[in-house]
PDB file of N, CA and C in Angstrom:
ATOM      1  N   UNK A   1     -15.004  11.155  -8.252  1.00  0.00           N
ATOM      2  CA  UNK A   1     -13.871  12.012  -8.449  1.00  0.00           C
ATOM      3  C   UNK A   1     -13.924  13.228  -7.519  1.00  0.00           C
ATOM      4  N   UNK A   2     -15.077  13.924  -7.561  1.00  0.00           N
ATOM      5  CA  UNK A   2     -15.455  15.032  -6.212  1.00  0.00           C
ATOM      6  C   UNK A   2     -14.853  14.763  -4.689  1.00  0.00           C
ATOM      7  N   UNK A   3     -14.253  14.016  -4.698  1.00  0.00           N
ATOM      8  CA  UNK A   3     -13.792  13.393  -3.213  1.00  0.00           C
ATOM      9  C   UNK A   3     -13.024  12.754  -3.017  1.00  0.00           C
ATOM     10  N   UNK A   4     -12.112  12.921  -3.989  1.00  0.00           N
ATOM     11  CA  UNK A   4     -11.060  12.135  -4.293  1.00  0.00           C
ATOM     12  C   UNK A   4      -9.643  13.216  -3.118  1.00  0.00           C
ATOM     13  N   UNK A   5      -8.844  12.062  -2.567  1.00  0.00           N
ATOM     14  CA  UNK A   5      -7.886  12.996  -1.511  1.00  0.00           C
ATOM     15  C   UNK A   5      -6.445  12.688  -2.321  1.00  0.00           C
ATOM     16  N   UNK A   6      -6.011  12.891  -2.778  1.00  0.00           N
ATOM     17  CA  UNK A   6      -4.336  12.166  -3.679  1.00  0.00           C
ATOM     18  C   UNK A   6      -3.234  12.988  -2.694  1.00  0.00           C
ATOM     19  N   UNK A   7      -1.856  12.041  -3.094  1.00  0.00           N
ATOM     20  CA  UNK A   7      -1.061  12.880  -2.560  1.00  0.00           C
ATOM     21  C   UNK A   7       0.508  13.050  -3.653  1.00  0.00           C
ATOM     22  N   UNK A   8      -0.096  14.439  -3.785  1.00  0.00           N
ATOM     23  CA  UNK A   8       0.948  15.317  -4.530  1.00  0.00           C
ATOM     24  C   UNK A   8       2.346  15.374  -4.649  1.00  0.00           C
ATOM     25  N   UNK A   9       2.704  15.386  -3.403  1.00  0.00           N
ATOM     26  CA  UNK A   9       4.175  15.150  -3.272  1.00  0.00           C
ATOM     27  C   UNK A   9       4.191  14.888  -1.356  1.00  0.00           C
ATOM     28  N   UNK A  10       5.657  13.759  -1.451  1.00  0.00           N
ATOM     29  CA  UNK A  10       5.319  13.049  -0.540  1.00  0.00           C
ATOM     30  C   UNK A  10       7.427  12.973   0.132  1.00  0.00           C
ATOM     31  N   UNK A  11       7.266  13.567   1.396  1.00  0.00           N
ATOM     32  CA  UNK A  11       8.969  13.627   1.473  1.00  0.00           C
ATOM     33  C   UNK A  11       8.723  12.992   2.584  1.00  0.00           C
ATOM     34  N   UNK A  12       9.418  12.078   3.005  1.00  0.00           N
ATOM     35  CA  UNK A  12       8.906  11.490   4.396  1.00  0.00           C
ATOM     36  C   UNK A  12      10.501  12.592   5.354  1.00  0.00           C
ATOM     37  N   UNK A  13       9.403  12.583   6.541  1.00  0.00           N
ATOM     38  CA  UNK A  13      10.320  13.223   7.598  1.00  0.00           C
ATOM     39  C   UNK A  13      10.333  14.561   7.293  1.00  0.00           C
ATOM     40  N   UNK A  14       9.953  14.722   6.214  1.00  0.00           N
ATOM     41  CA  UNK A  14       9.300  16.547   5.793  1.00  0.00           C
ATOM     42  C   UNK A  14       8.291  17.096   5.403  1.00  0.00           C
ATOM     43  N   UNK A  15       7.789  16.509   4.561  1.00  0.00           N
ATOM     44  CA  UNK A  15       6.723  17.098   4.186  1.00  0.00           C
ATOM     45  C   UNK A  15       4.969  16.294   3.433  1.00  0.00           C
ATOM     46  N   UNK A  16       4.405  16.646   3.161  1.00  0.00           N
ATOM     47  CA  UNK A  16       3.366  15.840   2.894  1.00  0.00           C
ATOM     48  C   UNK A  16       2.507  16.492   2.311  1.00  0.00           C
ATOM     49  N   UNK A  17       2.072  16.901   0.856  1.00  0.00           N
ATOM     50  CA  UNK A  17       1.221  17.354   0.374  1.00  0.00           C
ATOM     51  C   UNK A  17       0.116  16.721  -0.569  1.00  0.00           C
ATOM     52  N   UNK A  18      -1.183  17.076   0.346  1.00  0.00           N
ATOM     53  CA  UNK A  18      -2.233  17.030  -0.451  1.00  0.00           C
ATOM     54  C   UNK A  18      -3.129  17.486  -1.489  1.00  0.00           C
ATOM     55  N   UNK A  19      -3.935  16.763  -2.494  1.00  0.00           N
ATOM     56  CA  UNK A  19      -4.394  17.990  -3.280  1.00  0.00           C
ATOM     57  C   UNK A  19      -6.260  16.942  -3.020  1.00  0.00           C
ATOM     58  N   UNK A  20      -7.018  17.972  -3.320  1.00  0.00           N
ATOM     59  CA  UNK A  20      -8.694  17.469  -3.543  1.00  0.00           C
ATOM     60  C   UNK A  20      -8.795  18.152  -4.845  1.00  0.00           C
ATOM     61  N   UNK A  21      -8.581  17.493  -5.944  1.00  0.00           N
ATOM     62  CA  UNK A  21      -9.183  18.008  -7.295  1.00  0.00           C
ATOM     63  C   UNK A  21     -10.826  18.219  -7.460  1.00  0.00           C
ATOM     64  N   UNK A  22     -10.884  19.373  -7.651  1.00  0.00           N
ATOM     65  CA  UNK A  22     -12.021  19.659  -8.559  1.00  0.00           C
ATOM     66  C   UNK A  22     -12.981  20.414  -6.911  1.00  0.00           C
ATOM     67  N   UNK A  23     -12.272  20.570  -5.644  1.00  0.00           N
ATOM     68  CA  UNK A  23     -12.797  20.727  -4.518  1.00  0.00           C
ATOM     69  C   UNK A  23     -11.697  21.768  -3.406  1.00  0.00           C
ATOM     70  N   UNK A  24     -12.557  22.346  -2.901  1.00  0.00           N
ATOM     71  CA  UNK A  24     -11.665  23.200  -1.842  1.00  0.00           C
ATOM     72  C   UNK A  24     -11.598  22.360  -0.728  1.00  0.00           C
ATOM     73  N   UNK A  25     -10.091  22.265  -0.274  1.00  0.00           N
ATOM     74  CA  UNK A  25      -9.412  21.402   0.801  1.00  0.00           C
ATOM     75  C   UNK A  25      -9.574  21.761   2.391  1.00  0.00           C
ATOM     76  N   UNK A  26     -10.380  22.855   2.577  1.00  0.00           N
ATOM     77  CA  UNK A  26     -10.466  23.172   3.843  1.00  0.00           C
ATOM     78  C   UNK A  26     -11.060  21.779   4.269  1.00  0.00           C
ATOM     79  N   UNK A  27     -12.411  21.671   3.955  1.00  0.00           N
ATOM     80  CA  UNK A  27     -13.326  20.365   4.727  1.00  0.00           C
ATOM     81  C   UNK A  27     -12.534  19.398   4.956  1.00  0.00           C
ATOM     82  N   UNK A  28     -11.078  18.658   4.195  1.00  0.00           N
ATOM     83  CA  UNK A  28     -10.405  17.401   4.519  1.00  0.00           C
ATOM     84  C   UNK A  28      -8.827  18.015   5.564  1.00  0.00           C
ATOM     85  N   UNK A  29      -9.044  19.578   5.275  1.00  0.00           N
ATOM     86  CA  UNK A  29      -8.047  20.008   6.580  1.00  0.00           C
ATOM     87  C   UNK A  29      -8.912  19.894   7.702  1.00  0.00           C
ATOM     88  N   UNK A  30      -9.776  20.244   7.941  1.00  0.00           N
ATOM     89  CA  UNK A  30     -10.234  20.327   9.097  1.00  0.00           C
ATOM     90  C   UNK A  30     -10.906  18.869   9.332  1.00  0.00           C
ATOM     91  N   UNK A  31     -10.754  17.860   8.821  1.00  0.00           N
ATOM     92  CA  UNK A  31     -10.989  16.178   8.765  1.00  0.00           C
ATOM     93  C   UNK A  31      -9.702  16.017   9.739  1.00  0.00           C
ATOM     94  N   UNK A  32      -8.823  16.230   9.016  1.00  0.00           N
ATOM     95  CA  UNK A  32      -7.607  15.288   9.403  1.00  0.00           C
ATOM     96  C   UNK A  32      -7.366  16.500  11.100  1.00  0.00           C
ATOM     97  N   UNK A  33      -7.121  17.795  11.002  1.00  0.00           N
ATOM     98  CA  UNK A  33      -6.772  18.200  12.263  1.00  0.00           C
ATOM     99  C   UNK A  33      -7.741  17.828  13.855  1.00  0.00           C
ATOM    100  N   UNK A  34      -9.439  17.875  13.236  1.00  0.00           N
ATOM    101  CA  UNK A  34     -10.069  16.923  14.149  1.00  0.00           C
ATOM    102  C   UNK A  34      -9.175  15.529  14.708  1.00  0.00           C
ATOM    103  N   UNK A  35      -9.072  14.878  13.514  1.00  0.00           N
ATOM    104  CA  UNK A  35      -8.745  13.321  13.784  1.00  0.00           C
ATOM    105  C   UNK A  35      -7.170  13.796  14.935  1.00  0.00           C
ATOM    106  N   UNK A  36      -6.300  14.600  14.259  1.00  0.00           N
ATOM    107  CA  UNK A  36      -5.220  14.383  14.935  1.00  0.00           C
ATOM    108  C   UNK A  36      -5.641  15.134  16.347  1.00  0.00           C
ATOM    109  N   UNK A  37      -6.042  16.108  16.747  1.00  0.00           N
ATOM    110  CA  UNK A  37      -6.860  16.235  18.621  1.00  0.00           C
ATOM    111  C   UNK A  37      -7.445  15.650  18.542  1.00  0.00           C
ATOM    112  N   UNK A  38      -7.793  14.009  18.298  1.00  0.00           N
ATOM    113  CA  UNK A  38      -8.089  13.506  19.377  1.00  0.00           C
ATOM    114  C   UNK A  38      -7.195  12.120  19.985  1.00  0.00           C
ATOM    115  N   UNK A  39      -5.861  12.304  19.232  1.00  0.00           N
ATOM    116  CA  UNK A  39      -4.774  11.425  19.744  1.00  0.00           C
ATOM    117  C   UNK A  39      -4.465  11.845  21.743  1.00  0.00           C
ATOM    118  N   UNK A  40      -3.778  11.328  22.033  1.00  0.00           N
ATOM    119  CA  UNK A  40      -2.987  12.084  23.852  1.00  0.00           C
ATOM    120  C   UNK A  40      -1.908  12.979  23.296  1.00  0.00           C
ATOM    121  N   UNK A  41      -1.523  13.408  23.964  1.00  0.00           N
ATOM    122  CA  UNK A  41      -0.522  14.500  23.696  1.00  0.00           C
ATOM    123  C   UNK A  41      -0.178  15.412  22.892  1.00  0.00           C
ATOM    124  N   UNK A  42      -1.224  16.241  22.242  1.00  0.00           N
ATOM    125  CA  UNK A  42      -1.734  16.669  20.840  1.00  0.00           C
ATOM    126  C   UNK A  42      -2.457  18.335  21.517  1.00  0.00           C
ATOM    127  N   UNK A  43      -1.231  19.191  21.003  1.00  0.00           N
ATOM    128  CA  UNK A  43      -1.884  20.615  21.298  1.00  0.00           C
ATOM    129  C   UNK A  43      -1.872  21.259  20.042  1.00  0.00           C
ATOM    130  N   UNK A  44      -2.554  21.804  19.667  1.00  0.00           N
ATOM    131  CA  UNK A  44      -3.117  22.705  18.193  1.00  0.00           C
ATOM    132  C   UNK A  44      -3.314  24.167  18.607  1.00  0.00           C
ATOM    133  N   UNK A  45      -2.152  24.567  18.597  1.00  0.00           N
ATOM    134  CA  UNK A  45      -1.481  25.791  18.765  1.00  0.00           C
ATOM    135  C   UNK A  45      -2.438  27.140  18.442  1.00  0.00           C
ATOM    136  N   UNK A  46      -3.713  26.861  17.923  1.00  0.00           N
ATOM    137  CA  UNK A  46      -4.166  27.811  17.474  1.00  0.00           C
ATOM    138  C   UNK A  46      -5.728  27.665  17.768  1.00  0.00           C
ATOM    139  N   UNK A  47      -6.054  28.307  18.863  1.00  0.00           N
ATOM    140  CA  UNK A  47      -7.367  28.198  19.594  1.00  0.00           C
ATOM    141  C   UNK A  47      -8.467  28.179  18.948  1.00  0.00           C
ATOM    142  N   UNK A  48      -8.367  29.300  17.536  1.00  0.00           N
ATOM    143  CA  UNK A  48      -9.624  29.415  16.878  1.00  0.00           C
ATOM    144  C   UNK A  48      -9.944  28.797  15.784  1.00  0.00           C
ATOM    145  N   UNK A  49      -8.949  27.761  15.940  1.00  0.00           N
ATOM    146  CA  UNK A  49      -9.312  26.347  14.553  1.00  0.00           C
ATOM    147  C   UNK A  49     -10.919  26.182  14.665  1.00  0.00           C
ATOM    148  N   UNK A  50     -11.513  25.725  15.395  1.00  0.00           N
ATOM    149  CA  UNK A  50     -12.486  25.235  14.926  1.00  0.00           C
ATOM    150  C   UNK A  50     -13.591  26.020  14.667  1.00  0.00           C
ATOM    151  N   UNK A  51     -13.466  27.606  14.813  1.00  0.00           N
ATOM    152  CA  UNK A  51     -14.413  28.560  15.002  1.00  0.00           C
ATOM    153  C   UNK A  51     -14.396  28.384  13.125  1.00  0.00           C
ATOM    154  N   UNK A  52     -16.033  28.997  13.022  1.00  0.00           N
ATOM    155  CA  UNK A  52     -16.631  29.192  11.603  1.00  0.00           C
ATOM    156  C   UNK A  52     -15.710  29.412  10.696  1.00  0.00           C
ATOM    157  N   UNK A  53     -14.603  30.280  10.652  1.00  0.00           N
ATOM    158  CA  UNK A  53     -13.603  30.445   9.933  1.00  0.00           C
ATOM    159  C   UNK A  53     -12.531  30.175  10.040  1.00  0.00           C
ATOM    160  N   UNK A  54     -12.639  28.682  10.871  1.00  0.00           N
ATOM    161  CA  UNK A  54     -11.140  27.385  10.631  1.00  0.00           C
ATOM    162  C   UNK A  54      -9.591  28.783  11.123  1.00  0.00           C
ATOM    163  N   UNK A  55     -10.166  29.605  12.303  1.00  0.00           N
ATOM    164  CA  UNK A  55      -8.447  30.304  12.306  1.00  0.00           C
ATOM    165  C   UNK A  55      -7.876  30.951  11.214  1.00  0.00           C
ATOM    166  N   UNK A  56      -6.316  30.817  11.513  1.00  0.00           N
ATOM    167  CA  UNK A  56      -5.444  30.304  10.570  1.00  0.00           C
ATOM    168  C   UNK A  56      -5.263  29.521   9.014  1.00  0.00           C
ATOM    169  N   UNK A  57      -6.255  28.182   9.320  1.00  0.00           N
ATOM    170  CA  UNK A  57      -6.004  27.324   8.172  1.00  0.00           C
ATOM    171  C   UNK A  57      -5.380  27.589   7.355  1.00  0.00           C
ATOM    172  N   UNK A  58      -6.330  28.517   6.742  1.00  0.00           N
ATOM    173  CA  UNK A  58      -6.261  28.779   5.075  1.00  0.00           C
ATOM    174  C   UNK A  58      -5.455  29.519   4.860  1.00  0.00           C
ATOM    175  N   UNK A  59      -4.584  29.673   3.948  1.00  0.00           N
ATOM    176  CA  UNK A  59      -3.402  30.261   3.646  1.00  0.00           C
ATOM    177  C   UNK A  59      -2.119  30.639   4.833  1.00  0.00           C
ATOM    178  N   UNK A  60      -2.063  30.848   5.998  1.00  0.00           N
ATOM    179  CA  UNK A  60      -1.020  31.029   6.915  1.00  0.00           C
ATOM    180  C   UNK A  60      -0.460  29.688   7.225  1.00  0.00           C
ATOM    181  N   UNK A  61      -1.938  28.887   7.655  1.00  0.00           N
ATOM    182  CA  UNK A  61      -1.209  27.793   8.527  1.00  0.00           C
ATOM    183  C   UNK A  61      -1.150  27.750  10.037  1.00  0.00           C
ATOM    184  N   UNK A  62      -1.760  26.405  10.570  1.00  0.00           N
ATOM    185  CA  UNK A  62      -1.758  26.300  12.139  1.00  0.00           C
ATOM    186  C   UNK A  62      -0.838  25.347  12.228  1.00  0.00           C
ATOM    187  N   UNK A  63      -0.051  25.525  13.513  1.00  0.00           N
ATOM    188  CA  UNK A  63       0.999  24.884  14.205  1.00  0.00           C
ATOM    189  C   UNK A  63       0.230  23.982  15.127  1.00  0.00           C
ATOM    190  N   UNK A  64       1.263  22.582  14.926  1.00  0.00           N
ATOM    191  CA  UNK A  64       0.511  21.458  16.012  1.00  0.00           C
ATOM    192  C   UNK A  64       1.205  21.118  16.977  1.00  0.00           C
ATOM    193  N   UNK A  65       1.386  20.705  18.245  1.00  0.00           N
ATOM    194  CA  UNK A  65       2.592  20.006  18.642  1.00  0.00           C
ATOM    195  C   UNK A  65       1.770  18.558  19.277  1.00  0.00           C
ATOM    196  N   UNK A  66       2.663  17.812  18.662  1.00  0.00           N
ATOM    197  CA  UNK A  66       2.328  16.162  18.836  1.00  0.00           C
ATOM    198  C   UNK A  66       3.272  15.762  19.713  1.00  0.00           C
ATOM    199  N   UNK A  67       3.608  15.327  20.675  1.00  0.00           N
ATOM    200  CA  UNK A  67       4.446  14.709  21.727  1.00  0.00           C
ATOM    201  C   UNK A  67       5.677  15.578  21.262  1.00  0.00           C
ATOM    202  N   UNK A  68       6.747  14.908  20.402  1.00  0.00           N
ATOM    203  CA  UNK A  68       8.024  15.958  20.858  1.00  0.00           C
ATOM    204  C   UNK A  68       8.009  16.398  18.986  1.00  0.00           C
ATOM    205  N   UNK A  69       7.150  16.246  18.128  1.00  0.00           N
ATOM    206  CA  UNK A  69       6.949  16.905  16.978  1.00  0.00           C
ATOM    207  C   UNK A  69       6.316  18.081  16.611  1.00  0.00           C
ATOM    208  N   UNK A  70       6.709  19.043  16.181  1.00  0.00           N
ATOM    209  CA  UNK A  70       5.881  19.830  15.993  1.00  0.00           C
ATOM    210  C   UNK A  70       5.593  20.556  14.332  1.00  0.00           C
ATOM    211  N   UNK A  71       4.337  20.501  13.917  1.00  0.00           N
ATOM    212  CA  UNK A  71       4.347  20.475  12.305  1.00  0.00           C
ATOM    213  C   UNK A  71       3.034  21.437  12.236  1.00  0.00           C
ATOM    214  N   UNK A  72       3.028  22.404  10.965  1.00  0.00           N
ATOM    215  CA  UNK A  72       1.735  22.989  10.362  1.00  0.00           C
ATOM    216  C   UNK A  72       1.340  22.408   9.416  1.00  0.00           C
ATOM    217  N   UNK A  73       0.187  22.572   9.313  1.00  0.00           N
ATOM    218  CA  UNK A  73      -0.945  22.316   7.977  1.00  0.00           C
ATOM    219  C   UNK A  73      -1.918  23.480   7.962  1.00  0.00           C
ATOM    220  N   UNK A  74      -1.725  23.587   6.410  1.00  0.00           N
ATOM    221  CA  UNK A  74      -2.481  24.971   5.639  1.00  0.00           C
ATOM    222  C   UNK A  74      -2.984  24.408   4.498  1.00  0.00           C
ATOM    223  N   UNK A  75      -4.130  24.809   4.079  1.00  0.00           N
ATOM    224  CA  UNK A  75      -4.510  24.511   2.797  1.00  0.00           C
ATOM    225  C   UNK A  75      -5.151  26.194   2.027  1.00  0.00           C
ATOM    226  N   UNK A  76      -4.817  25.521   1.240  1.00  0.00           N
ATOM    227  CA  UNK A  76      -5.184  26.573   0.018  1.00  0.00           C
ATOM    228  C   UNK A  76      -5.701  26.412  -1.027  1.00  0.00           C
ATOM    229  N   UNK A  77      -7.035  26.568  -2.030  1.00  0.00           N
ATOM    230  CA  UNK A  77      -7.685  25.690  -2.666  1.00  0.00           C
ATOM    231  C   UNK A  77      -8.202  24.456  -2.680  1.00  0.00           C
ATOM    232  N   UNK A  78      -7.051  23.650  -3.413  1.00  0.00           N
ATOM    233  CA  UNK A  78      -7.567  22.470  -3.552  1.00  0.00           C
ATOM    234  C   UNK A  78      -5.871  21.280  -3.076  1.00  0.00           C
ATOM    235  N   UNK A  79      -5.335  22.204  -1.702  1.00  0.00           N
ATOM    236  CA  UNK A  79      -3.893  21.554  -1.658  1.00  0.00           C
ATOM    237  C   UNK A  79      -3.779  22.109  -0.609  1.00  0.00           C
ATOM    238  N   UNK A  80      -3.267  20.835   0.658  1.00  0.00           N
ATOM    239  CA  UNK A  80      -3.571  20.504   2.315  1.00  0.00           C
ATOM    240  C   UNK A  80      -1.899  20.513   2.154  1.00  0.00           C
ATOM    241  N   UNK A  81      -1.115  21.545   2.795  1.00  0.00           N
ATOM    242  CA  UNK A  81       0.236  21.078   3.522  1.00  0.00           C
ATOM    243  C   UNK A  81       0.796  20.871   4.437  1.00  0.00           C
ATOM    244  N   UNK A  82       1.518  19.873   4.758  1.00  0.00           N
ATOM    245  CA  UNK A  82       1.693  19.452   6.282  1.00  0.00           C
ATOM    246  C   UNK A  82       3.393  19.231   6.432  1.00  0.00           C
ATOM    247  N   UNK A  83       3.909  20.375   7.231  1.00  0.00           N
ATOM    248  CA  UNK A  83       4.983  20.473   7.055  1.00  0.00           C
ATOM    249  C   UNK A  83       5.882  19.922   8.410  1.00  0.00           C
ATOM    250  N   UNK A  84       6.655  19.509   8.320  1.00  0.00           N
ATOM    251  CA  UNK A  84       7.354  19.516   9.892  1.00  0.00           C
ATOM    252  C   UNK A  84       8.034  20.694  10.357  1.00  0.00           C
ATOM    253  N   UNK A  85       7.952  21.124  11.527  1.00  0.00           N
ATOM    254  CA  UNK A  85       9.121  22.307  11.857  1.00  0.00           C
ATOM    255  C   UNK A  85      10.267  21.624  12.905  1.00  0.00           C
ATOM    256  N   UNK A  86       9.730  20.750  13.510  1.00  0.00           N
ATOM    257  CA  UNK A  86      10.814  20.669  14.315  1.00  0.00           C
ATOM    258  C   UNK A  86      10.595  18.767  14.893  1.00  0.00           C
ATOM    259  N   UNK A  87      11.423  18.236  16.008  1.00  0.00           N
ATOM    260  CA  UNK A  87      11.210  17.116  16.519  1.00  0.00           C
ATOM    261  C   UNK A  87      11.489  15.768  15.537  1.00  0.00           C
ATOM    262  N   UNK A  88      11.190  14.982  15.725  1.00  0.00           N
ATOM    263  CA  UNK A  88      11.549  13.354  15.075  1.00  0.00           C
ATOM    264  C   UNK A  88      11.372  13.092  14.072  1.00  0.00           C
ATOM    265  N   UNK A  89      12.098  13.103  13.019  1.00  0.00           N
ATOM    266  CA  UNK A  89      11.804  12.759  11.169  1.00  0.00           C
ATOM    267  C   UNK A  89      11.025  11.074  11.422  1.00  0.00           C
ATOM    268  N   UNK A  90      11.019  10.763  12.109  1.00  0.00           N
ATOM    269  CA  UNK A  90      10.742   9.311  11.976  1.00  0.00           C
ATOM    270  C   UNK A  90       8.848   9.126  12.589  1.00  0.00           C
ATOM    271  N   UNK A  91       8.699  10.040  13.561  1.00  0.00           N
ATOM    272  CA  UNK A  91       8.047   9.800  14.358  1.00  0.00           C
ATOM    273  C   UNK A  91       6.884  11.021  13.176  1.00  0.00           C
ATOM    274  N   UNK A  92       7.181  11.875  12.286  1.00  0.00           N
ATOM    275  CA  UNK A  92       6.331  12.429  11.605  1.00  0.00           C
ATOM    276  C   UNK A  92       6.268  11.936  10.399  1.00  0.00           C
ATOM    277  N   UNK A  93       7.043  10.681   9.652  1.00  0.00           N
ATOM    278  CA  UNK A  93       6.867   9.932   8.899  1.00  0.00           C
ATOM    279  C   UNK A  93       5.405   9.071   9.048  1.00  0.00           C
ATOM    280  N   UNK A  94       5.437   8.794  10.051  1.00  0.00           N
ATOM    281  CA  UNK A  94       4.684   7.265  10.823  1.00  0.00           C
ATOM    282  C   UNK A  94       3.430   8.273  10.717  1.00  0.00           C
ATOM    283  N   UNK A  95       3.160   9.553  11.689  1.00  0.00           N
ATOM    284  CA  UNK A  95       1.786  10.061  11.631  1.00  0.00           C
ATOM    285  C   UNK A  95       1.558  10.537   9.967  1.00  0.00           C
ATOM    286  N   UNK A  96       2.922  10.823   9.145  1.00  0.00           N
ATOM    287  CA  UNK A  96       1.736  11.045   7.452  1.00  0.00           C
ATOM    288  C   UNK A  96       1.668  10.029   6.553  1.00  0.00           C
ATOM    289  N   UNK A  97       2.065   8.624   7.103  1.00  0.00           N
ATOM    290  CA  UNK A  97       1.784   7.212   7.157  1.00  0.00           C
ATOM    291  C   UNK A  97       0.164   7.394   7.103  1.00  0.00           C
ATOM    292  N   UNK A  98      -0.618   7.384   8.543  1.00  0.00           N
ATOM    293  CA  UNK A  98      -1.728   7.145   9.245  1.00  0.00           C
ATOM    294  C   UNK A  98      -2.263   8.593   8.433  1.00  0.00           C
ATOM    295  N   UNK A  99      -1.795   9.442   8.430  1.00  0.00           N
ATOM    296  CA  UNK A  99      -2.682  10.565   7.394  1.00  0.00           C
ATOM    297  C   UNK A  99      -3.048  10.082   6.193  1.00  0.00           C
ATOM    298  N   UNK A 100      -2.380   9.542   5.470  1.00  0.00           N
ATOM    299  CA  UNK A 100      -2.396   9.245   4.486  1.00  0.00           C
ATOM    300  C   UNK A 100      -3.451   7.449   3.846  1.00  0.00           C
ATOM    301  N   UNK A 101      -3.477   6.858   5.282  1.00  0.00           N
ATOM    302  CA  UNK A 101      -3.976   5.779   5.268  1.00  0.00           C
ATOM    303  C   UNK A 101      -5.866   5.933   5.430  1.00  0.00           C
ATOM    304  N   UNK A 102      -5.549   6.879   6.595  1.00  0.00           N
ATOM    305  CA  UNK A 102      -7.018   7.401   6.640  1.00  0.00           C
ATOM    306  C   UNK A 102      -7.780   8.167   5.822  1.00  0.00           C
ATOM    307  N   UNK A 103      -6.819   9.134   4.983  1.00  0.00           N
ATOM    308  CA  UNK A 103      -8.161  10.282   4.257  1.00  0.00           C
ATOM    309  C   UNK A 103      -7.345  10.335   2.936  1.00  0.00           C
ATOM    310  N   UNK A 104      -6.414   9.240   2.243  1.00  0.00           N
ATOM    311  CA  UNK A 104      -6.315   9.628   1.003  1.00  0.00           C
ATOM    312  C   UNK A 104      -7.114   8.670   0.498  1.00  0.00           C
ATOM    313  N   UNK A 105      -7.817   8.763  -0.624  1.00  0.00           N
ATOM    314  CA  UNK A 105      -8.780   7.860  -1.342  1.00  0.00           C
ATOM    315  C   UNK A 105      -8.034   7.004  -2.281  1.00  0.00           C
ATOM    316  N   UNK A 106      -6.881   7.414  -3.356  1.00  0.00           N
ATOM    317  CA  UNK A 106      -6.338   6.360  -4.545  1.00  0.00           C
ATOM    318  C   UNK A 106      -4.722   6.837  -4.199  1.00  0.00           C
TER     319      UNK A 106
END
């Protein structure tokens, strides 16, 4: 149950929220934003993501831009959000498809 990834609420082409019960969600934010730099065309708007204190992450939120999409993810507790701001409802469906395939557990 400690590692369990669910997903909370689920809007395709908007939004995508995660929760880690019983666990703070930074470690599976910073899972999935690894995984997504290391796709091609993948800039993460926010230089000091990976420094000791993850940036942004936590509570503000880092901006990504994926080919012509561009979306944040913030977590807060125990709940990863991944929002779209702009670019292809279809084409950010498909990547919280593959988010969701890779790091949700049930």
């Amino acid at each position: 149950m400690a590692n369990e990834v669910l997903v909370e609420d689920w809007t395709p082409g908007r939004k995508l929220w995660l929760k880690t019960p019983g666990r703070y969600s930074m470690d599976v934010a910073v899972e999935i934003l690894g995984w997504i730099e290391g796709f091609d065309n993948v800039s993460i708007l926010d230089p000091g993501w990976p420094s000791p204190g993850y940036g942004k992450l936590v509570e503000v939120g880092i901006k990504v831009q994926f080919g012509n999409i561009q979306f944040a993810i913030m977590c807060s507790y125990d709940d990863i959000f991944i929002d779209r701001i702009a670019g292809n409802n279809r084409k950010f469906t498909t990547l919280c498809e593959a988010i969701q395939q890779k790091f949700v557990t049930t």
